[in-house]
N, C-alpha and C. Protein backbone atom coordinates (compact mmCIF):
# COMPACT_ATOMS: atom_id res chain seq x y z
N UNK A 1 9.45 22.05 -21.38
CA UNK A 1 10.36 22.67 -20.43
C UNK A 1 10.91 21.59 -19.52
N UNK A 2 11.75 20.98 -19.43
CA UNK A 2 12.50 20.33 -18.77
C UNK A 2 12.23 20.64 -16.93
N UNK A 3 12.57 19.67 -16.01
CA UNK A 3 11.94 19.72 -15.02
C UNK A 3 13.18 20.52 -14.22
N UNK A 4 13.20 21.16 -13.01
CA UNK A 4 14.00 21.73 -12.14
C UNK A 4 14.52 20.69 -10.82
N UNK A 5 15.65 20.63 -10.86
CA UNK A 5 15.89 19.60 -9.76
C UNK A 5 16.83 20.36 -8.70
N UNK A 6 16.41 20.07 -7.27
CA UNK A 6 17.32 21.30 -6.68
C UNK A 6 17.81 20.00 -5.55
N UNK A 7 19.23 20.80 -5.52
CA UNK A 7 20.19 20.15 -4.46
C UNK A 7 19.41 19.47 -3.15
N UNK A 8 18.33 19.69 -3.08
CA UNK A 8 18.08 19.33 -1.62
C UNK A 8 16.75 18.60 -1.94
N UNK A 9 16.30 18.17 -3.06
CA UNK A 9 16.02 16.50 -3.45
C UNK A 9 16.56 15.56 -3.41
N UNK A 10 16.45 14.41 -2.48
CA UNK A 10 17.04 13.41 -2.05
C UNK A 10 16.34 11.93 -3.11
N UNK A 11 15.15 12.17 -3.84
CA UNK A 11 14.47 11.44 -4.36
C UNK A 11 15.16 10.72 -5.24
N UNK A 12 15.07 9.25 -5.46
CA UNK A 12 15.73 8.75 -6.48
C UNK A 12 14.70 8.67 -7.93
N UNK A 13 13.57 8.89 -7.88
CA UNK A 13 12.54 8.75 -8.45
C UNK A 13 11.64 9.60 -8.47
N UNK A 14 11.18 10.37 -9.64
CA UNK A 14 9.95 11.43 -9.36
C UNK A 14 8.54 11.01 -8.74
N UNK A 15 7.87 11.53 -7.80
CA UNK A 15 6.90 11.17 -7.04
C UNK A 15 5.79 11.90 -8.16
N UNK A 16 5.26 11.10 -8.64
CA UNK A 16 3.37 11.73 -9.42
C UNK A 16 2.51 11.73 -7.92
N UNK A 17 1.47 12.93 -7.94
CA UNK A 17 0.66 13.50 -7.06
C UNK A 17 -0.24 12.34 -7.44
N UNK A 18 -1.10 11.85 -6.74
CA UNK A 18 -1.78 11.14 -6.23
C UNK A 18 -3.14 11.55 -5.43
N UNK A 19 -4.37 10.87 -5.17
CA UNK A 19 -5.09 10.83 -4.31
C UNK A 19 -6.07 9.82 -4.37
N UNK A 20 -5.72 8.79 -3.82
CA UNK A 20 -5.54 7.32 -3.56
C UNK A 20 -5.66 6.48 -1.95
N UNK A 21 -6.79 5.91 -1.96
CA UNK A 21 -7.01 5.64 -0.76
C UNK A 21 -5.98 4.27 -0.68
N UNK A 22 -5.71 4.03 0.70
CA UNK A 22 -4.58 3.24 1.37
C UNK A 22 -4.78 2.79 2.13
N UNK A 23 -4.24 1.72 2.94
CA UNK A 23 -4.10 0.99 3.94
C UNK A 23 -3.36 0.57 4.45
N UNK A 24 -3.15 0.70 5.84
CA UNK A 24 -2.00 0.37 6.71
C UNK A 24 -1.99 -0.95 7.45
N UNK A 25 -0.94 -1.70 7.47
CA UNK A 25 -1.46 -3.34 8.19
C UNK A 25 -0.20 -3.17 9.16
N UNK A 26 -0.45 -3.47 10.64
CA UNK A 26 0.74 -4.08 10.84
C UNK A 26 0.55 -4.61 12.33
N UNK A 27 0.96 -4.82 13.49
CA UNK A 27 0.76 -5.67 14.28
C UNK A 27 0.47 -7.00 14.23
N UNK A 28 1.27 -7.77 13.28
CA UNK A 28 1.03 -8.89 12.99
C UNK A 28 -0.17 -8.99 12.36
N UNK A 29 -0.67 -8.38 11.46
CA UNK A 29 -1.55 -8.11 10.93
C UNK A 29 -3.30 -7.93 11.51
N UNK A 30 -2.86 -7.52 12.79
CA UNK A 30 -4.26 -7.26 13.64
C UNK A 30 -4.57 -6.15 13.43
N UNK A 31 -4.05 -5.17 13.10
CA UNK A 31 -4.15 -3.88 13.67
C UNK A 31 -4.35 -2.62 11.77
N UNK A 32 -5.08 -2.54 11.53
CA UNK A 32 -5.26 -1.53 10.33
C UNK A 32 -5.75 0.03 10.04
N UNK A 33 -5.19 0.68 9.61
CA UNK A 33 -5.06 2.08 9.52
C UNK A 33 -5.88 2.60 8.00
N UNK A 34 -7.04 3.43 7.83
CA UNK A 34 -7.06 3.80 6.82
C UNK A 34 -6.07 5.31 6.30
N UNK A 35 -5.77 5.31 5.17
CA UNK A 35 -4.62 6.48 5.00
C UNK A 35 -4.54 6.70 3.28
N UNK A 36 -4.67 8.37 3.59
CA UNK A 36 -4.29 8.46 2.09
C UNK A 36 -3.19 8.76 1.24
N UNK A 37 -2.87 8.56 0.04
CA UNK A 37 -1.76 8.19 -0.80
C UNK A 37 -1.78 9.58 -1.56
N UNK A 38 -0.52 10.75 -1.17
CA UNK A 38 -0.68 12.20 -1.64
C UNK A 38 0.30 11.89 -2.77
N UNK A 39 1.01 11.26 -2.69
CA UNK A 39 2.01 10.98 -3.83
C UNK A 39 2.56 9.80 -3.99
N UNK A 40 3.17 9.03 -4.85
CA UNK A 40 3.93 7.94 -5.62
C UNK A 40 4.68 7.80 -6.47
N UNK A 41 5.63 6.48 -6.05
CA UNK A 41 6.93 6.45 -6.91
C UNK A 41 7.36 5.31 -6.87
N UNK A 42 8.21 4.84 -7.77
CA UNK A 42 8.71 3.73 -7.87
C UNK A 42 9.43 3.09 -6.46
N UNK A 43 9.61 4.31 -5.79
CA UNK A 43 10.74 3.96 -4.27
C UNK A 43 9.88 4.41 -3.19
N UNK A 44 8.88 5.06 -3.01
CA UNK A 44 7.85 5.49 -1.96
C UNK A 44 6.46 6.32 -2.18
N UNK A 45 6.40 6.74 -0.72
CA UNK A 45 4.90 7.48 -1.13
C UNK A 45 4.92 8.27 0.19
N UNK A 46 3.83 9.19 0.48
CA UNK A 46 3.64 10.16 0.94
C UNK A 46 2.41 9.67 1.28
N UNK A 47 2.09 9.74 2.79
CA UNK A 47 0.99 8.86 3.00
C UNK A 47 -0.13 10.14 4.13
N UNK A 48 -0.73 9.99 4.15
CA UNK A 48 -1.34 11.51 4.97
C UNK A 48 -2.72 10.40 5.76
N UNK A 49 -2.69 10.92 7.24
CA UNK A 49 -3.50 10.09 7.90
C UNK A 49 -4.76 11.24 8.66
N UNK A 50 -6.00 11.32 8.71
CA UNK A 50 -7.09 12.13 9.45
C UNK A 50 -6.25 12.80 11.06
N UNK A 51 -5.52 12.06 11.73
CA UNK A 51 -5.00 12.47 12.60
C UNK A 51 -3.55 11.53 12.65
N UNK A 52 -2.97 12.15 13.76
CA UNK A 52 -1.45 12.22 14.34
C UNK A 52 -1.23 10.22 14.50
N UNK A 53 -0.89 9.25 13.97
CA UNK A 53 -0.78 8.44 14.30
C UNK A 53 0.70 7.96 14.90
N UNK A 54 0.66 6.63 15.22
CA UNK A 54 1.98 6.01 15.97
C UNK A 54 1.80 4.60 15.18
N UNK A 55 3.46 4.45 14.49
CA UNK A 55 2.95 3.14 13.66
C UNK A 55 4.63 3.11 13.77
N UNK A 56 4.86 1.73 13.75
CA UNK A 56 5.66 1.03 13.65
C UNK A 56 6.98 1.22 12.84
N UNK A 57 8.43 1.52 12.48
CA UNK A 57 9.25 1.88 11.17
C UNK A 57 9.10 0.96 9.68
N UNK A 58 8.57 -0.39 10.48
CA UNK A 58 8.26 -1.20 8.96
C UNK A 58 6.76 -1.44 8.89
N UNK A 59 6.25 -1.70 7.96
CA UNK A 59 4.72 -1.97 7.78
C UNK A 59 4.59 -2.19 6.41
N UNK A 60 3.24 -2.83 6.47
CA UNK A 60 2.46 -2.91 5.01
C UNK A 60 1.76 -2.00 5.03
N UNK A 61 1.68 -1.45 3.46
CA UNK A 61 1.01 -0.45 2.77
C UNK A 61 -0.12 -1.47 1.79
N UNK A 62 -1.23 -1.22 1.55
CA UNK A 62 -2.43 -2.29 0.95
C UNK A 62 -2.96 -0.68 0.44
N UNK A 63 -2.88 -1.10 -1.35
CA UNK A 63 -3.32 -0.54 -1.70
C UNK A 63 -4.78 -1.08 -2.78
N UNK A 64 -5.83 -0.92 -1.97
CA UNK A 64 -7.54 -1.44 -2.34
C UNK A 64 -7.79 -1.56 -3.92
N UNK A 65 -7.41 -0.64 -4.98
CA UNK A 65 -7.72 -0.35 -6.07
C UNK A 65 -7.20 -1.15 -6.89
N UNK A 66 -5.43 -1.37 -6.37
CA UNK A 66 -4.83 -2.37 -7.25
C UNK A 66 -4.59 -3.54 -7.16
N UNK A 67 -5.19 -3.63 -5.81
CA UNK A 67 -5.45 -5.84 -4.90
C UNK A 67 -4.16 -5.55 -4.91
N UNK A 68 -2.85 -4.70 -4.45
CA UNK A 68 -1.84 -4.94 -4.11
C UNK A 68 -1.06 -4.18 -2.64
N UNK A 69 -0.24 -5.21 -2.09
CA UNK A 69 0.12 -4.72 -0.95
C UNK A 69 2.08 -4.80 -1.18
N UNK A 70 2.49 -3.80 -0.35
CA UNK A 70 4.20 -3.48 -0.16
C UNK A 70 4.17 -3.22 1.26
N UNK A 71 5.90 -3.83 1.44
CA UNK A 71 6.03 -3.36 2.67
C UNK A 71 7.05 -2.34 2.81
N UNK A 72 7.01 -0.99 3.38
CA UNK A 72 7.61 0.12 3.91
C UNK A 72 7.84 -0.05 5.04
N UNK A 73 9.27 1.24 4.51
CA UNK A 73 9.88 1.77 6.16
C UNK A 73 9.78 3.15 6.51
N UNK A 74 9.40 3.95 7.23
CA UNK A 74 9.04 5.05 7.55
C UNK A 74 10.73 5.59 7.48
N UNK A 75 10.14 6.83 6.64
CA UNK A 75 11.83 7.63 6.40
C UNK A 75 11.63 9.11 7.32
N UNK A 76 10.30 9.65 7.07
CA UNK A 76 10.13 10.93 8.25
C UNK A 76 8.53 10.78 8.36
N UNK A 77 8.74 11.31 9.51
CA UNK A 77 7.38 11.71 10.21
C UNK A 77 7.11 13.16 10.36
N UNK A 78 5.19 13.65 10.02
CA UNK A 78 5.39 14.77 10.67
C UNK A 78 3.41 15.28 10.45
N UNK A 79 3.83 15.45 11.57
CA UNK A 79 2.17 15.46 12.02
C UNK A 79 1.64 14.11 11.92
N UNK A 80 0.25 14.33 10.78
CA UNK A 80 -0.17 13.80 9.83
C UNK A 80 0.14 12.63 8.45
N UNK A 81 1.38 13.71 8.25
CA UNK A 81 1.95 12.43 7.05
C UNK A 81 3.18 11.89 7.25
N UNK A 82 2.99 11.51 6.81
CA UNK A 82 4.61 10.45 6.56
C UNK A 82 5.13 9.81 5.44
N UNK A 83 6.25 10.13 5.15
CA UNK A 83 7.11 9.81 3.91
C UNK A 83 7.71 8.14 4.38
N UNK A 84 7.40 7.26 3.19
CA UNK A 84 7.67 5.92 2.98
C UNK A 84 8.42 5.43 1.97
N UNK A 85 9.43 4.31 2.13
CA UNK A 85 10.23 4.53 0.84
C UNK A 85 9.79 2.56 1.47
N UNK A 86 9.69 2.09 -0.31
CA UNK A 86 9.31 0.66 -0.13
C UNK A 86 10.49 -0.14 0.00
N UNK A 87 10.11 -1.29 1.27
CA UNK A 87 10.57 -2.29 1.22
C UNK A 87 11.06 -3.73 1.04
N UNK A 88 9.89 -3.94 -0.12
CA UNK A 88 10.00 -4.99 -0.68
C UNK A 88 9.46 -4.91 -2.41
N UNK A 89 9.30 -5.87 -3.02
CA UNK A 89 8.41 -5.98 -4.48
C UNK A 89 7.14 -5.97 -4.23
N UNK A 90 6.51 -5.69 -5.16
CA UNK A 90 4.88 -5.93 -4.82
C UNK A 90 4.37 -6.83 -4.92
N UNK A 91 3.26 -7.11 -3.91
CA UNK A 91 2.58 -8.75 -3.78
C UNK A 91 1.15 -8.30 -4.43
N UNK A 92 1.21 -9.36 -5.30
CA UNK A 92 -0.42 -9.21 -5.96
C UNK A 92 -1.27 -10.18 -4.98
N UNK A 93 -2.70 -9.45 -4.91
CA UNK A 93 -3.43 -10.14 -3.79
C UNK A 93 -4.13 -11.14 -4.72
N UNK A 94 -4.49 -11.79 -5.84
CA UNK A 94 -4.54 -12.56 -6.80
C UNK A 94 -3.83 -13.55 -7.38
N UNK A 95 -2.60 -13.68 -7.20
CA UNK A 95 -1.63 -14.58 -7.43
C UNK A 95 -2.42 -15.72 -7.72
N UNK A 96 -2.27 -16.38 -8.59
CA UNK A 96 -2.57 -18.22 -8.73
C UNK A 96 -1.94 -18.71 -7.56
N UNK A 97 -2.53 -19.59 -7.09
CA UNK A 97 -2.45 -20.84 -5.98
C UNK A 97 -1.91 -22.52 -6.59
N UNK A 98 -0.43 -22.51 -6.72
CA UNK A 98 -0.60 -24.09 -7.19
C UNK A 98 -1.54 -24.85 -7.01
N UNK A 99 -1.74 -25.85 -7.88
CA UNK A 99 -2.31 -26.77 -7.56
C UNK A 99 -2.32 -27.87 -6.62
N UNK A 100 -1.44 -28.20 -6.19
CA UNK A 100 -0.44 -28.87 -5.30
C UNK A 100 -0.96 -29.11 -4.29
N UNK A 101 -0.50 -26.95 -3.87
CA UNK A 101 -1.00 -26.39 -2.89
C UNK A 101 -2.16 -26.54 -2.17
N UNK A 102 -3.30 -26.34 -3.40
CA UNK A 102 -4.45 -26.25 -2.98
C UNK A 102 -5.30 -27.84 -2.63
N UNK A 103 -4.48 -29.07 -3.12
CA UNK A 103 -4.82 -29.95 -2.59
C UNK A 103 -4.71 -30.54 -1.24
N UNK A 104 -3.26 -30.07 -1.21
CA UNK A 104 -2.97 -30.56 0.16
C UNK A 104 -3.59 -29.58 1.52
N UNK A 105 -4.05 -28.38 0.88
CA UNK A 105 -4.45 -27.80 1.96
C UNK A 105 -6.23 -28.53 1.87
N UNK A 106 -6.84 -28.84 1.31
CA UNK A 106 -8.40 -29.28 1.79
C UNK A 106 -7.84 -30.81 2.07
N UNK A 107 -6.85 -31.38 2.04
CA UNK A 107 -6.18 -32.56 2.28
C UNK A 107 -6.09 -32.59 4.10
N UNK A 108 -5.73 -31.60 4.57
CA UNK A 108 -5.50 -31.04 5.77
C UNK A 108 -6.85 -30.75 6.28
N UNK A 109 -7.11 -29.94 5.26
CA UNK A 109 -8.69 -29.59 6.13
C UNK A 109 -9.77 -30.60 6.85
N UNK A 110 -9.66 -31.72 5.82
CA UNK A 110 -10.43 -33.13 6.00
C UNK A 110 -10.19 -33.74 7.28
N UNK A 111 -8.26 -33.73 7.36
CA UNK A 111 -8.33 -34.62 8.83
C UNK A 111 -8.41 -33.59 10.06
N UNK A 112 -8.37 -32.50 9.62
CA UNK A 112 -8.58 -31.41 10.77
C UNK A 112 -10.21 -31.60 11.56
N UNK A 113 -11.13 -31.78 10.38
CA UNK A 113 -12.48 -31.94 10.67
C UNK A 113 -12.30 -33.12 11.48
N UNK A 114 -11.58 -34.17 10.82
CA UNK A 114 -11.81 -35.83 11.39
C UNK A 114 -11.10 -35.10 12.86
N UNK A 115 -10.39 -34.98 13.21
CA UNK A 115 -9.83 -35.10 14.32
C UNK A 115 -11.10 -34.02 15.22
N UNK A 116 -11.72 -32.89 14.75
CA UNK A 116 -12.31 -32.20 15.70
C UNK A 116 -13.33 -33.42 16.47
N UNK A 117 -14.02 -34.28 15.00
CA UNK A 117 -14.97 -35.14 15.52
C UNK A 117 -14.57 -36.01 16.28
N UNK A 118 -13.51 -36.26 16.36
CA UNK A 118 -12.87 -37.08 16.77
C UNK A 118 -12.93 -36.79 18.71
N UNK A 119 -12.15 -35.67 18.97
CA UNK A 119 -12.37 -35.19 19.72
C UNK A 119 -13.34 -34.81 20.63
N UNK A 120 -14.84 -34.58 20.04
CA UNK A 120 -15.97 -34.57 19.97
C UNK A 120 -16.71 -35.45 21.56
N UNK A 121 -16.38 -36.61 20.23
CA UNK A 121 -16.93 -38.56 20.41
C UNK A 121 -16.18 -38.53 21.47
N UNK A 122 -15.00 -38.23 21.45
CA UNK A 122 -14.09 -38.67 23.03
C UNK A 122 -14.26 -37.65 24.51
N UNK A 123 -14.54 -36.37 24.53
CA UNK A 123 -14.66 -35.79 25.43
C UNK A 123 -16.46 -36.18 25.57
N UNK A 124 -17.30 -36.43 24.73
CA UNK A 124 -18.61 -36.43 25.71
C UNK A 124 -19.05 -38.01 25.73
N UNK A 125 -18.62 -38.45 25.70
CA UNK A 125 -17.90 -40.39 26.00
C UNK A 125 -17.77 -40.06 27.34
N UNK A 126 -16.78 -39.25 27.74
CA UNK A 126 -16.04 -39.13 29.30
C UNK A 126 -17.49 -39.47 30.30
């Protein structure tokens, strides 16, 4: 049976029901919300929180199961849930790390140490 689509679906994408734990990041990433995931779609989600929250129009969504996080913009509010339509691609929390990368960062780390000691030797010298 073919699905029913009525004039006052705005969806670009069918939402599959869900129940999927979530996570909310945002205050510069200080600040985290647990929240659950009532539905999903290629363009958003339906996010339902224990109580009435206050969150920001853009945010990250971190979803635990799949080590992946998106960032949303709040499209409505009401109560409890809130409808999210995504704002970016998805970031895998796994990604490979060049190699490069990862040299020059313990490259850094080394003179970071040297300099703490450094620092060290010179303030109890004084």
């Amino acid at each position: 049976m073919p699905a029913v689509t009525t004039s006052s679906e705005r969806r670009r994408s069918v939402r599959n029901r869900t129940l999927i734990g979530g996570k909310v990041i945002f205050n510069q990433r200080q600040s985290t919300l647990d929240c659950t995931v009532r539905n999903l779609s290629e363009d958003g989600a339906l996010l339902v929180f224990p109580d009435s929250v206050a969150l920001p129009e853009l945010f990250e969504l971190y979803f635990p199961l799949k080590r992946e996080s998106r960032m949303v913009r709040s499209r409505w509010r009401d109560a409890e849930r809130i409808g999210v339509s995504f704002a970016a691609a998805a970031k895998q929390d796994d990604a490979p790390v060049p190699l490069d990368l990862m040299r020059r960062l313990r490259q850094l780390e080394r003179e970071n140490a040297a300099l703490k000691a450094r620092i060290v030797e010179l303030t109890e010298g004084a």
